[in-house]
N, C-alpha and C. Protein backbone atom coordinates (compact mmCIF):
# COMPACT_ATOMS: atom_id res chain seq x y z
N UNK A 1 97.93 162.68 -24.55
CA UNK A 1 96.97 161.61 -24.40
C UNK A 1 96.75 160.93 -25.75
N UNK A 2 96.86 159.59 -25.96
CA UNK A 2 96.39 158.62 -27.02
C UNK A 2 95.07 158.65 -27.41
N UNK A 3 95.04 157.94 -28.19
CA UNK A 3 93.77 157.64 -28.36
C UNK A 3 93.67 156.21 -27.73
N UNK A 4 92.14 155.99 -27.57
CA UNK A 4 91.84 154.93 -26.84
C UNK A 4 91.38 153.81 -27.89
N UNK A 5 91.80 152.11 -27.20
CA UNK A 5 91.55 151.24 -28.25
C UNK A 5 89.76 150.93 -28.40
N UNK A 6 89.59 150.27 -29.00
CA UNK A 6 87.92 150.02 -29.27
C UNK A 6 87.19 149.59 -27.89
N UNK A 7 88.27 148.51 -27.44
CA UNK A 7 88.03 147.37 -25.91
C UNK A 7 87.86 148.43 -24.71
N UNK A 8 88.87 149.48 -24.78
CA UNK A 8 88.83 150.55 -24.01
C UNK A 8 87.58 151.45 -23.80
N UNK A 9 87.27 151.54 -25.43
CA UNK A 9 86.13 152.83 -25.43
C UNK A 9 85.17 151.70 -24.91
N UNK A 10 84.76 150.85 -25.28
CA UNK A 10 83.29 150.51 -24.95
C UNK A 10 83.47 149.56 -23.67
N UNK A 11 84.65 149.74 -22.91
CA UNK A 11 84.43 148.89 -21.14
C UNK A 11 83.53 149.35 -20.44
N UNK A 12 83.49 150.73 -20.53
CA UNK A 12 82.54 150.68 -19.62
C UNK A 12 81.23 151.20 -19.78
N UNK A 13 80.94 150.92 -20.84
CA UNK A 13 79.36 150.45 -21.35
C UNK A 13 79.10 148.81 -20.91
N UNK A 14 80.31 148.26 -20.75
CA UNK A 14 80.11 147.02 -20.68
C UNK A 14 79.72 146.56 -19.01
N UNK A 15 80.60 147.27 -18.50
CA UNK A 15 80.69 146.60 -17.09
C UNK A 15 79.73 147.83 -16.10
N UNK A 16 79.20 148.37 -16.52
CA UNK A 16 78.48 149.79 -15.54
C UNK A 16 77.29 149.08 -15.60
N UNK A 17 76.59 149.17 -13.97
CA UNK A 17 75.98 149.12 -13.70
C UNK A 17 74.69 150.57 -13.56
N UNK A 18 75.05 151.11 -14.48
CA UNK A 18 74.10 152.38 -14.51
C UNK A 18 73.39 152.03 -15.20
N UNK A 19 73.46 151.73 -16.37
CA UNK A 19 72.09 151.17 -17.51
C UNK A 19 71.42 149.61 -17.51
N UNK A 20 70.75 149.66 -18.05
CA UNK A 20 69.63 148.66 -18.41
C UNK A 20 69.97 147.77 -19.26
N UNK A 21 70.12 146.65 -19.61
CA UNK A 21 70.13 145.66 -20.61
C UNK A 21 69.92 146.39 -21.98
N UNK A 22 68.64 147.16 -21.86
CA UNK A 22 68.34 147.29 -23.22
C UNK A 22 68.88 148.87 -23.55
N UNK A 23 69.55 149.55 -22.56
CA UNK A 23 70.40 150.79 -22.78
C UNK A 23 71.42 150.64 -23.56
N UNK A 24 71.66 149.17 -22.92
CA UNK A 24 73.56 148.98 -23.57
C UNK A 24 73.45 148.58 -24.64
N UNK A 25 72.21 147.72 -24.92
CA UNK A 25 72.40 147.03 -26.22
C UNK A 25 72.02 148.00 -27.49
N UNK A 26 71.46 149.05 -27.21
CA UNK A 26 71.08 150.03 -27.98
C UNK A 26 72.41 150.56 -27.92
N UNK A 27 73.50 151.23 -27.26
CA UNK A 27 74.66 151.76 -27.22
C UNK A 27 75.68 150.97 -28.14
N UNK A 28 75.58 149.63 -28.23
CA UNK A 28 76.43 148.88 -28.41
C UNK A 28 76.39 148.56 -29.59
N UNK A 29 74.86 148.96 -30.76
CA UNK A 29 75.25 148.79 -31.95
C UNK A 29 73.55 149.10 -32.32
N UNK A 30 72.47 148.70 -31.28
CA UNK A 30 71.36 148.57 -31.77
C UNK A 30 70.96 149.49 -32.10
N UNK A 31 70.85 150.52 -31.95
CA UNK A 31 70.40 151.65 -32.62
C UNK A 31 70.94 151.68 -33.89
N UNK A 32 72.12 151.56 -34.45
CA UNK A 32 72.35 151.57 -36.04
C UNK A 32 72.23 150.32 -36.75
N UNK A 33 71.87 149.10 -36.11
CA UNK A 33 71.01 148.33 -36.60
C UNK A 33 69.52 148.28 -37.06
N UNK A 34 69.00 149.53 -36.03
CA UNK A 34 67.43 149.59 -36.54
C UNK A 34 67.74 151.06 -37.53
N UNK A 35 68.49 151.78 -37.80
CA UNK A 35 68.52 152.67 -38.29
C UNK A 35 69.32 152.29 -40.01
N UNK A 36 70.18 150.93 -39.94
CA UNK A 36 70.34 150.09 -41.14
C UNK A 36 69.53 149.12 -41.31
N UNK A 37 68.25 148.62 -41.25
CA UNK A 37 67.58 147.69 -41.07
C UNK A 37 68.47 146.58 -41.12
N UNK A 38 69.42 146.11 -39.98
CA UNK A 38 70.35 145.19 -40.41
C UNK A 38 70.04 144.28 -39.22
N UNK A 39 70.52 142.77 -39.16
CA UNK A 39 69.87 142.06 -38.01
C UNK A 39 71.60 140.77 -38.24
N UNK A 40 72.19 140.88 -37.71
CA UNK A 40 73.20 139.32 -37.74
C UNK A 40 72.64 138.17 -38.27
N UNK A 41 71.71 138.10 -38.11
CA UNK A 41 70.92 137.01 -38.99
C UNK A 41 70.77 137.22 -40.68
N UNK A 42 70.65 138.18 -40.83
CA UNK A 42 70.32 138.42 -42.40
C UNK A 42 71.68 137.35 -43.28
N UNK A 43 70.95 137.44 -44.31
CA UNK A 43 71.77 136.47 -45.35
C UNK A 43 72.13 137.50 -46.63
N UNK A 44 72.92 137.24 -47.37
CA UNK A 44 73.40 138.13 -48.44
C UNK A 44 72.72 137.99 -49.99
């Protein structure tokens, strides 16, 4: 067995209907955004 690509690992966080909006978005990066105080918006 391979390893799996990035698109792979996180499909089906993407497309499951088991979680919540705000499940996935915490899965998907938000949690180490509040844990880097980091926001896409920030400026350098």
């Amino acid at each position: 067995m391979g390893l799996l690509t990035y698109e792979q690992g996180v499909e089906a966080f993407r497309v499951t209907d088991q979680l919540s909006a705000a499940e996935r978005a915490a899965l998907m990066g938000g949690t180490l955004a509040k844990i880097y105080h980091w926001s896409p918006d920030m400026r350098r």
